[in-house]
Protein backbone atom coordinates (compact mmCIF):
# COMPACT_ATOMS: atom_id res chain seq x y z
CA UNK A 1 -25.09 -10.80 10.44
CA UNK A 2 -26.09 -13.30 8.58
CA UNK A 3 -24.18 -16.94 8.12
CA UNK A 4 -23.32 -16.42 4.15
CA UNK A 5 -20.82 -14.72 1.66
CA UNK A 6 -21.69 -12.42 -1.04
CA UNK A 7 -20.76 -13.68 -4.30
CA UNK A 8 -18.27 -11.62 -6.64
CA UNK A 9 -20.33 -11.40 -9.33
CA UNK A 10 -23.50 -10.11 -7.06
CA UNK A 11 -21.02 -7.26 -5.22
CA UNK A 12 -19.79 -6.29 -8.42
CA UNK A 13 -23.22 -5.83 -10.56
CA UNK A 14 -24.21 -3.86 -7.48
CA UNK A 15 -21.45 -1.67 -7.87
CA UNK A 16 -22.10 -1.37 -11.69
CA UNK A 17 -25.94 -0.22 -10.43
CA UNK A 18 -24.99 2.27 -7.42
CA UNK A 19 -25.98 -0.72 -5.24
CA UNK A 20 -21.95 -1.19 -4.36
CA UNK A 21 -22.47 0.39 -0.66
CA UNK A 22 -25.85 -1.71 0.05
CA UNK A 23 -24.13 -5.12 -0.73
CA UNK A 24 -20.80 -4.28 0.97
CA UNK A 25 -22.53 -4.08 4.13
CA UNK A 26 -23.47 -8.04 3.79
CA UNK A 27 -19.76 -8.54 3.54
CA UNK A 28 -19.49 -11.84 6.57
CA UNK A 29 -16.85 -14.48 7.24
CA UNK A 30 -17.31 -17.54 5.64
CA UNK A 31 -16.50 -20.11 8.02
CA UNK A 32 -15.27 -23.31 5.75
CA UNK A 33 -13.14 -20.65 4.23
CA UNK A 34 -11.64 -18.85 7.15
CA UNK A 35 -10.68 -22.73 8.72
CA UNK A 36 -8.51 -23.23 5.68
CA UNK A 37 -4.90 -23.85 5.95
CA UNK A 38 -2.04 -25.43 3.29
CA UNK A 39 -1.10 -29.19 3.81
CA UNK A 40 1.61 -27.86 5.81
CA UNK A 41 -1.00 -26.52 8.42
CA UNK A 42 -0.04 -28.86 11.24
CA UNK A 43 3.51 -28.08 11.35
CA UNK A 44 2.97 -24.42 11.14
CA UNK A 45 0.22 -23.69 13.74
CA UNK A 46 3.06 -25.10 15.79
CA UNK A 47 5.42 -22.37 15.20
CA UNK A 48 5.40 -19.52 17.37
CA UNK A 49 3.15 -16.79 15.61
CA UNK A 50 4.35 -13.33 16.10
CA UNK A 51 2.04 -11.52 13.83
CA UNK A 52 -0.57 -11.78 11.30
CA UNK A 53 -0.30 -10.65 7.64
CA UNK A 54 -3.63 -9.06 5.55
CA UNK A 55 -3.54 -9.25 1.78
CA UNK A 56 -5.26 -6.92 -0.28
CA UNK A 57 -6.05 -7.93 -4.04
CA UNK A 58 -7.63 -7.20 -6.98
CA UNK A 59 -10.51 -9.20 -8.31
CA UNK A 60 -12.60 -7.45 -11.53
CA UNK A 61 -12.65 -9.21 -14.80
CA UNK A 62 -11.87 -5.35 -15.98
CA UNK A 63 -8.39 -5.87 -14.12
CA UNK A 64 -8.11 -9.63 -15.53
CA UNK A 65 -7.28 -10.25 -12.16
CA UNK A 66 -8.01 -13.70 -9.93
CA UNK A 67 -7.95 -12.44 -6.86
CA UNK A 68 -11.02 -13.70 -4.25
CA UNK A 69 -10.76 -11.07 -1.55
CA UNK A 70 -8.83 -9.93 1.28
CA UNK A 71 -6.81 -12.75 2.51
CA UNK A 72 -5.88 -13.18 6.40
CA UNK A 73 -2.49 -15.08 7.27
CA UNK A 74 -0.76 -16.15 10.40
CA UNK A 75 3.07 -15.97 10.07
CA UNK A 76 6.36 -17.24 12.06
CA UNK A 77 9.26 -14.36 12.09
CA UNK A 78 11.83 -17.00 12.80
CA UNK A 79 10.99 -19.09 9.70
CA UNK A 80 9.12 -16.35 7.26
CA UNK A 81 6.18 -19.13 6.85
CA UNK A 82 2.40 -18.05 6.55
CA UNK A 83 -0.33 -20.12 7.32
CA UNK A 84 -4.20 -19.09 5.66
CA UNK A 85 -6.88 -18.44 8.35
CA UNK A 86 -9.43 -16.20 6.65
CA UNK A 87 -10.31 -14.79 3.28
CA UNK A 88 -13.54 -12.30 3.33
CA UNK A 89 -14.58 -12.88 0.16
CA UNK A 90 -17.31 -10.91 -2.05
CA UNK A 91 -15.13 -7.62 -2.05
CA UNK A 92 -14.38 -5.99 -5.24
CA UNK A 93 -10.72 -4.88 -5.59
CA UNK A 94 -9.80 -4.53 -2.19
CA UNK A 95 -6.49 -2.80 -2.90
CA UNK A 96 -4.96 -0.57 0.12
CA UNK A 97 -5.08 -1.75 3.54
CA UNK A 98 -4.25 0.17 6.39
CA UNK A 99 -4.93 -0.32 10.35
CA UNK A 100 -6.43 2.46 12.87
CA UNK A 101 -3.69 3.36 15.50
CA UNK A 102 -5.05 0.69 18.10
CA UNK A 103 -3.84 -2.16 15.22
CA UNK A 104 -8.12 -3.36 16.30
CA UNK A 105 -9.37 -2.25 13.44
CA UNK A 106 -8.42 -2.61 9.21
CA UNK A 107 -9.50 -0.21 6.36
CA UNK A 108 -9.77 -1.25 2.90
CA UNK A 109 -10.34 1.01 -0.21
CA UNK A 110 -11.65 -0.32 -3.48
CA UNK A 111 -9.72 0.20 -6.04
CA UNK A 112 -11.85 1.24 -9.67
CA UNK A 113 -14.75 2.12 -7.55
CA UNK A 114 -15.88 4.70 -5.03
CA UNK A 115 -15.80 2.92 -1.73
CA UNK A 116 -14.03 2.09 1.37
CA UNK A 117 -14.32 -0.28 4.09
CA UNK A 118 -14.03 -1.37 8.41
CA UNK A 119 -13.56 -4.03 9.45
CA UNK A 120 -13.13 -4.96 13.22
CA UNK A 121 -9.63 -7.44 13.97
CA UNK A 122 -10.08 -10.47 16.65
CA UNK A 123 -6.58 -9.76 18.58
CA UNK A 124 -6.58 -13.92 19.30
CA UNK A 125 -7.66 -14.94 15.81
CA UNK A 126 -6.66 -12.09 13.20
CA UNK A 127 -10.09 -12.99 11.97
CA UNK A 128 -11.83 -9.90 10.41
CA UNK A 129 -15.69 -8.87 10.78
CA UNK A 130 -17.07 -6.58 8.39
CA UNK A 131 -18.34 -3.47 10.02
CA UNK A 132 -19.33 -0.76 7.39
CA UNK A 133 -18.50 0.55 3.88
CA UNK A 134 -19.22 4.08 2.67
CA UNK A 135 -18.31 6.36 -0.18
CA UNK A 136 -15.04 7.82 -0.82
CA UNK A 137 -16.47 11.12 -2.17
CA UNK A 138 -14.41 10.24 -5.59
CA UNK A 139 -13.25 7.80 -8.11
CA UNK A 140 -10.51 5.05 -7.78
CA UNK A 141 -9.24 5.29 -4.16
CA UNK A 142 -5.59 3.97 -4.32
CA UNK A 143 -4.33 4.62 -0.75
CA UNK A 144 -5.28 5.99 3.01
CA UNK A 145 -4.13 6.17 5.74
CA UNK A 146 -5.33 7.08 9.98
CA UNK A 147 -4.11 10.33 11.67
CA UNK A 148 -2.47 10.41 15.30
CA UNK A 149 -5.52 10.96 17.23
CA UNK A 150 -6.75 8.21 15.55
CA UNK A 151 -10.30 10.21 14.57
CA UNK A 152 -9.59 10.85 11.00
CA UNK A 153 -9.34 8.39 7.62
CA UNK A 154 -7.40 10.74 4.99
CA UNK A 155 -8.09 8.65 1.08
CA UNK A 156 -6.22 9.56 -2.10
CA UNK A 157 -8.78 9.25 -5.04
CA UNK A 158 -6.60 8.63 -8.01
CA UNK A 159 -8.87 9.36 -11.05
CA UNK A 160 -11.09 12.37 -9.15
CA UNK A 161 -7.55 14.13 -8.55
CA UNK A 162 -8.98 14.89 -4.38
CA UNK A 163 -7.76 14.03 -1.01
CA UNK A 164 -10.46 13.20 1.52
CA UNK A 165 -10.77 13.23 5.11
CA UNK A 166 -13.13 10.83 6.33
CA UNK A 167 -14.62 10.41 9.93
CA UNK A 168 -13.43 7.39 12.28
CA UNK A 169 -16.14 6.05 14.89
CA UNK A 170 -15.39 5.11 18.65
CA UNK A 171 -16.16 1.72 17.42
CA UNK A 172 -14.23 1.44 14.38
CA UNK A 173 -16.40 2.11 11.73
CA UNK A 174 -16.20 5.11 9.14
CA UNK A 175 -18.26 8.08 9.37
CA UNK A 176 -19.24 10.39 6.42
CA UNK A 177 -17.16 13.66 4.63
CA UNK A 178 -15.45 16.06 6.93
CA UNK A 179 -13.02 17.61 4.17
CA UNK A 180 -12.26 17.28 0.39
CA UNK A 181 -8.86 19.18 -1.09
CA UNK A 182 -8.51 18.57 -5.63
CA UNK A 183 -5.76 18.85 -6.66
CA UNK A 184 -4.33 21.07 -9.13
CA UNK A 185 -1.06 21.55 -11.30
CA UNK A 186 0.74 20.97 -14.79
CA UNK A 187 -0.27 18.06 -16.37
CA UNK A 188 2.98 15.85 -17.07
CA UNK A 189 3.49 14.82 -21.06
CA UNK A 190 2.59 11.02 -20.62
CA UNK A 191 -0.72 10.90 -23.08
CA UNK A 192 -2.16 8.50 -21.84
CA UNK A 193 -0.91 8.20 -17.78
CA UNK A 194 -0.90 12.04 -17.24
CA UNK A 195 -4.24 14.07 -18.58
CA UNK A 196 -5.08 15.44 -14.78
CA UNK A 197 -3.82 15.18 -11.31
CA UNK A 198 -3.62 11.37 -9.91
CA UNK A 199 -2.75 11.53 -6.56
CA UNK A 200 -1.43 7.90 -5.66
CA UNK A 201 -0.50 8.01 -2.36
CA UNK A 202 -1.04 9.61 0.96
CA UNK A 203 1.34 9.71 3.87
CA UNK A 204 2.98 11.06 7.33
CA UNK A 205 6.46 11.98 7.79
CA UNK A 206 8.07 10.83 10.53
CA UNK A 207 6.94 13.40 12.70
CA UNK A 208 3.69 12.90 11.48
CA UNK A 209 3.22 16.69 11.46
CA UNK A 210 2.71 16.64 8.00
CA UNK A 211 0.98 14.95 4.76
CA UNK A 212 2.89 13.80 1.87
CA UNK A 213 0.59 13.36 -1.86
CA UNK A 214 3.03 11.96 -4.48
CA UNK A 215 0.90 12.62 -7.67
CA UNK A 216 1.82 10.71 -11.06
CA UNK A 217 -0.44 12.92 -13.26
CA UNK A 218 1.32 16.64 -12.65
CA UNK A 219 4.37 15.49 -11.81
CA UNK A 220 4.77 17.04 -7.93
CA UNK A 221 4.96 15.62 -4.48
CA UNK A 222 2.47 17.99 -2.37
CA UNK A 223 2.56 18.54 0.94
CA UNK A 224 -0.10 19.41 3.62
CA UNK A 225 -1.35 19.64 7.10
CA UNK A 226 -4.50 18.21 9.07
CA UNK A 227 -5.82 20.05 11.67
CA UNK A 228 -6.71 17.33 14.12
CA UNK A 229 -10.37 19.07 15.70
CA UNK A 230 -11.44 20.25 12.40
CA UNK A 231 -10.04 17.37 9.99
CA UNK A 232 -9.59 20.03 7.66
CA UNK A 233 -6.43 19.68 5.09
CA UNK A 234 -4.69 22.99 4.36
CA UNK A 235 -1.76 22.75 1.58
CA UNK A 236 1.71 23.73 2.36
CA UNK A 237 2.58 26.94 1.17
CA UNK A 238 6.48 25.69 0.91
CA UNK A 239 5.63 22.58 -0.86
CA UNK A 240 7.88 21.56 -3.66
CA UNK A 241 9.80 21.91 -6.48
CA UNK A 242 8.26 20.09 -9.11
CA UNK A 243 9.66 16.34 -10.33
CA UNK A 244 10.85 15.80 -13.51
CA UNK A 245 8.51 16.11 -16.57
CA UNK A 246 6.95 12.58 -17.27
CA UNK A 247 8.65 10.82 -13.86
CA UNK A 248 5.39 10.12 -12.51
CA UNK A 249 5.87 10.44 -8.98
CA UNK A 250 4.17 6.95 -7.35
CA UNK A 251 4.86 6.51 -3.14
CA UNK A 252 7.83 8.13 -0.68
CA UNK A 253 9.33 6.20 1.87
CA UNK A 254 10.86 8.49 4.61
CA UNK A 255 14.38 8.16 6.43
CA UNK A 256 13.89 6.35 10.22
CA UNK A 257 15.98 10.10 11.09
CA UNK A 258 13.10 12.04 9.06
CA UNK A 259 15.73 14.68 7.72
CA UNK A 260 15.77 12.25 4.27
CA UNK A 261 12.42 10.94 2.12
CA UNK A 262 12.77 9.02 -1.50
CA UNK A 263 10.03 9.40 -3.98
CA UNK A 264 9.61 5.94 -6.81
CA UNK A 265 8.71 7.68 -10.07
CA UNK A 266 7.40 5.44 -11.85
CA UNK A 267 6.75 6.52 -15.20
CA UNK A 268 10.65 6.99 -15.90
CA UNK A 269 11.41 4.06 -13.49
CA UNK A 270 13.94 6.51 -10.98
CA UNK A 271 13.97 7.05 -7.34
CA UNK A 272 14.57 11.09 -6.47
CA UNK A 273 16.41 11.23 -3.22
CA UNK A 274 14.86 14.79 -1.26
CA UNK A 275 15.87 16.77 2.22
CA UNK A 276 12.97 17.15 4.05
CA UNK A 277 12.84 20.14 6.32
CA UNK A 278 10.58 18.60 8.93
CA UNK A 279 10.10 22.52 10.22
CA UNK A 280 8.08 23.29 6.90
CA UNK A 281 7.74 20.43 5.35
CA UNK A 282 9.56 21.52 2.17
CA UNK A 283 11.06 18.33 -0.16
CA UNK A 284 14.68 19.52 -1.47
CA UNK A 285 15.67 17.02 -4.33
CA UNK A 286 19.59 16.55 -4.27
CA UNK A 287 19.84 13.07 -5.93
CA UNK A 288 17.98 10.97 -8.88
CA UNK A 289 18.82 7.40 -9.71
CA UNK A 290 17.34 4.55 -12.15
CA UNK A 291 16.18 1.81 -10.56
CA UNK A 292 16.69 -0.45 -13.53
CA UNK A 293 20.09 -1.89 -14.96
CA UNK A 294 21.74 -0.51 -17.94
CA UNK A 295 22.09 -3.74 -19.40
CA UNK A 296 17.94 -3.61 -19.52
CA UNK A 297 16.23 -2.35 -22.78
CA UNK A 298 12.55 -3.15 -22.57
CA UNK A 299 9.62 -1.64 -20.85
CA UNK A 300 9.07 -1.05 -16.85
CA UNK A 301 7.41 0.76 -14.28
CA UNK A 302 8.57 1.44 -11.04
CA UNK A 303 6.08 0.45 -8.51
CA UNK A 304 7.13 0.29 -4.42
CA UNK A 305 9.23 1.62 -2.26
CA UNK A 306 10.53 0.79 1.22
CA UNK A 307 13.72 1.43 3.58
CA UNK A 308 15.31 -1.26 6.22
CA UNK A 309 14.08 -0.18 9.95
CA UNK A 310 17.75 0.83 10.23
CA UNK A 311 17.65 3.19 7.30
CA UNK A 312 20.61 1.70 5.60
CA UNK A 313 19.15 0.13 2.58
CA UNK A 314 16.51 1.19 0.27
CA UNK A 315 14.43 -1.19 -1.79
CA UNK A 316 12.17 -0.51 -5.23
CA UNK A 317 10.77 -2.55 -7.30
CA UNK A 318 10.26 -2.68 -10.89
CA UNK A 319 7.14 -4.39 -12.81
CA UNK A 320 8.57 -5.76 -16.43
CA UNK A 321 12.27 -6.07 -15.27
CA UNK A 322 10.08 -7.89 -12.50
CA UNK A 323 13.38 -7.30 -9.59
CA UNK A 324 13.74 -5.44 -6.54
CA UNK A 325 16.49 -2.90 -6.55
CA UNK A 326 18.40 -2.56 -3.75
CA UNK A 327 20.76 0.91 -2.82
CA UNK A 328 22.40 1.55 0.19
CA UNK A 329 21.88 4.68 2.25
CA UNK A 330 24.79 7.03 2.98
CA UNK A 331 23.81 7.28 6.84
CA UNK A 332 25.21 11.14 6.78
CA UNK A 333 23.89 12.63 3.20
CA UNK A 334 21.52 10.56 2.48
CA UNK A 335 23.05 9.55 -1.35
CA UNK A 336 21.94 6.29 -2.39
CA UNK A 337 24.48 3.55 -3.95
CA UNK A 338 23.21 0.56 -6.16
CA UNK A 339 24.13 -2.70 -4.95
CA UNK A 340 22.55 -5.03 -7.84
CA UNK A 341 18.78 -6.04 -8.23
CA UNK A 342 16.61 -9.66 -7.12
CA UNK A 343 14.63 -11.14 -9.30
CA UNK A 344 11.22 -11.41 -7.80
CA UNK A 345 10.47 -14.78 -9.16
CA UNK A 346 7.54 -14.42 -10.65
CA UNK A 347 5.63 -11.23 -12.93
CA UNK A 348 4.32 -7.57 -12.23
CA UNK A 349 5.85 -7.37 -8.40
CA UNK A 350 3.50 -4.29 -7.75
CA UNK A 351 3.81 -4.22 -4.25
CA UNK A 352 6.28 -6.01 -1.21
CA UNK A 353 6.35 -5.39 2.53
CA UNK A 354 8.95 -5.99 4.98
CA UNK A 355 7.71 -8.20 7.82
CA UNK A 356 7.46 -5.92 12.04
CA UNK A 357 11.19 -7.51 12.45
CA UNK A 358 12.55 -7.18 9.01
CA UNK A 359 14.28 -10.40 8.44
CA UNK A 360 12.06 -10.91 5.72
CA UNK A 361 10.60 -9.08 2.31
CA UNK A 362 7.18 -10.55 0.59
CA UNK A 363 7.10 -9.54 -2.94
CA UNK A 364 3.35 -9.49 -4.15
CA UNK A 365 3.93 -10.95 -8.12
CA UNK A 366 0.47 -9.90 -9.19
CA UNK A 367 0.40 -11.70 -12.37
CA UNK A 368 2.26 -14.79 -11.03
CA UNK A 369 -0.76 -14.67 -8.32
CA UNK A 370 1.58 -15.35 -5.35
CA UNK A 371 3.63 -13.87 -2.77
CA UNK A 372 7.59 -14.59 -2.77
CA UNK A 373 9.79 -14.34 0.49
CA UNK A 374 13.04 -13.13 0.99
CA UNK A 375 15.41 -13.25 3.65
CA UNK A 376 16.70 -9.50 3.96
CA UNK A 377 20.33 -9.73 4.41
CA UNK A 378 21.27 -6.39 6.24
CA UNK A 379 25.23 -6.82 6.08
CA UNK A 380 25.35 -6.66 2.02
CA UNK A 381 22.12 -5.83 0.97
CA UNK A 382 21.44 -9.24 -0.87
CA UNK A 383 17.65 -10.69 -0.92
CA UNK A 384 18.04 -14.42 -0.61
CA UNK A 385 15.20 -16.64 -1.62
CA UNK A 386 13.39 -18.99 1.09
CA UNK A 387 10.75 -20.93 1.95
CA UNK A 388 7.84 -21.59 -1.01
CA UNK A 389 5.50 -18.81 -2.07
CA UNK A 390 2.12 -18.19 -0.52
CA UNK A 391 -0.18 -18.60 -3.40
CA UNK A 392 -3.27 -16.37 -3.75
CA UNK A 393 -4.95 -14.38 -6.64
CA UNK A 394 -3.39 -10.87 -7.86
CA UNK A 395 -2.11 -9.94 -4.42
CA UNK A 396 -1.13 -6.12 -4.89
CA UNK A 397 -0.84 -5.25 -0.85
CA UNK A 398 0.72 -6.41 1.88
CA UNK A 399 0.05 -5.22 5.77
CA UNK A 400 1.08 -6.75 9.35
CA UNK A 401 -0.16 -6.31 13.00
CA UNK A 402 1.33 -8.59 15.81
CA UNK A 403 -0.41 -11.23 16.98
């Protein structure tokens, strides 16, 4: 591999051209890059790393976004502070990231486009090296993620309305088409959000028996299974019911106990509290709650979702009220309870991750073009503001691995 970066514009009129997948195999470090720290570099190399954060971005003039690439940090648990070691540039919209089940290896789809790619993780370094890129079998991949046996890549393609399975290598990289599912239902009334099926996200339960597709376009949460010799996706007869009419149904965050999962809508900016009957895999709503203050008249979208590791407080943000809301978790029925919202400091927090130990939450402002930390307060709920931000270009995804 050659000594050299590809240049934005070069990846990106190769995409334009069908010459996306030729070009993203050049992707390479770039040394003077991946040596770069902030002024407080010193200090914070000193600090005892305990795992290393990957930001995912998007960088097309089409997005107006200023984001370079992905973006490799090391970070301190005991003080919340990152310090820069890589960025792989050249990479159109690198937008999801997920790791393989080893935590060796890091998969990035490309958001707008048709692509997805491997990339091998130095366990000493965090440094990644580009390994291949391949087609997604569809158009706008928004999310993916690995299953148990670690020989499957399963991608949401938000604009083709499919699920994909793709094939995992020994060696990390990503194989070609082993199953496609479309997706079908009732288009929801949004005119412009909701004229087919947009799957946006694709998860396990807890169990990881089964595969959870909230889709903002028809207005359902699907579930299905992957049979782990064939990699073939059957859906779930049992399913469920469907969400409301225009609630756009975003990501789902499960209960650490499994018997709970909480869908973001994020059309209608609510959070729809289900039962999950890990037996079928049927979603029972019993609960549906705004995630924005009355007091708050303008326009918003409900973007992420996560829950503490403990399960007893729920967190969703909201781009144009710009805040994390935070409920707590009624340990026995699962009912959530508002306790108040945190600004996120900055505009359009489209994504935010809670950090292996979860002292800490990283909002990803993708229009302030930095990434805000919190302290995660577990006895009241409150998100308290430390540390400066980590600046870097329309960061829309967060992801950790220890060090």
């Amino acid at each position: 591999m050659q000594d050299r970066g590809v240049t934005r514009r070069r990846c990106l009129q190769g995409a334009a051209s069908g010459a996306g997948l030729a070009l993203l195999g050049k992707y390479v470090h770039q040394p003077g890059l991946a040596e770069s720290s902030s002024s407080k570099g010193v200090s914070e190399m000193s600090e005892r790393a305990t795992y290393f954060a990957y930001v995912g971005c998007r960088t097309t003039r089409e997005r107006n976004a200023r984001g370079e690439g992905i973006n490799v940090y090391r970070a301190a648990t005991q003080t919340g502070r990152w310090t820069h070691v890589q960025l792989i540039s050249g990479l159109a919209n690198p937008s999801y990231l997920a790791f393989d089940r080893s935590n060796r290896f890091l998969y990035a789809v490309h958001g707008d486009l048709t692509d997805i790619s491997a990339f091998a993780i130095d366990p000493g370094t965090g440094k990644l090296t580009h390994l291949n890129s391949v087609s997604t079998f569809g158009k706008n991949p928004v999310h993916l993620t690995i299953d148990p046996t670690n020989r499957w890549v399963i991608v949401a393609n938000h604009l083709s309305s499919t699920l994909v399975v793709l094939t995992r290598n020994p060696d990390g990289s990503l194989g070609g088409l082993a199953d496609e599912a479309k997706l079908t239902g009732k288009i929801g009334p949004h005119r412009v959000e909701q004229p087919f099926s947009k799957p946006h996200q694709v998860v396990y339960d807890r169990s990881e028996r089964f595969l959870i597709v909230p889709d903002k376009g028809v207005d359902q949460v699907f579930t299905f299974t992957l049979d782990a010799a064939s990699g073939k996706l059957t859906q779930v007869s049992a399913g469920t019911p469907r969400a409301r009419d225009g609630s756009g149904p975003r990501h789902v965050a499960f209960h650490p106990t499994n018997a709970f999962a909480y869908v973001i809508n994020e059309l209608d900016s609510t959070v729809t509290a289900y039962r999950f009957d890990q037996a079928t895999g049927k979603l029972t709503p019993f609960q549906l709650v705004t995630t924005l203050p009355d007091t708050f008249v303008g326009d918003s979208r409900a973007s992420e979702i996560a829950l503490s590791n403990d399960g007893g407080l729920l967190y969703a943000s909201n781009r144009g009220h710009d805040s994390v809301a935070t409920f707590a978790v009624d340990r026995v029925t699962g009912r959530l309870i508002c306790r108040g919202w945190t600004d996120t400091q900055g505009k359009t927090p489209r994504f935010f991750a809670l950090e292996p130990a979860g002292g800490f939450l990283f909002v990803a402002d993708e229009d302030s073009d930095r990434i805000v930390p919190f302290r995660a307060d577990a006895a009241d709920g409150k998100l308290l503001s430390v540390g400066d931000p980590v600046n870097t270009g329309s960061p829309v995804c967060i992801v950790f691995v220890p060090s």
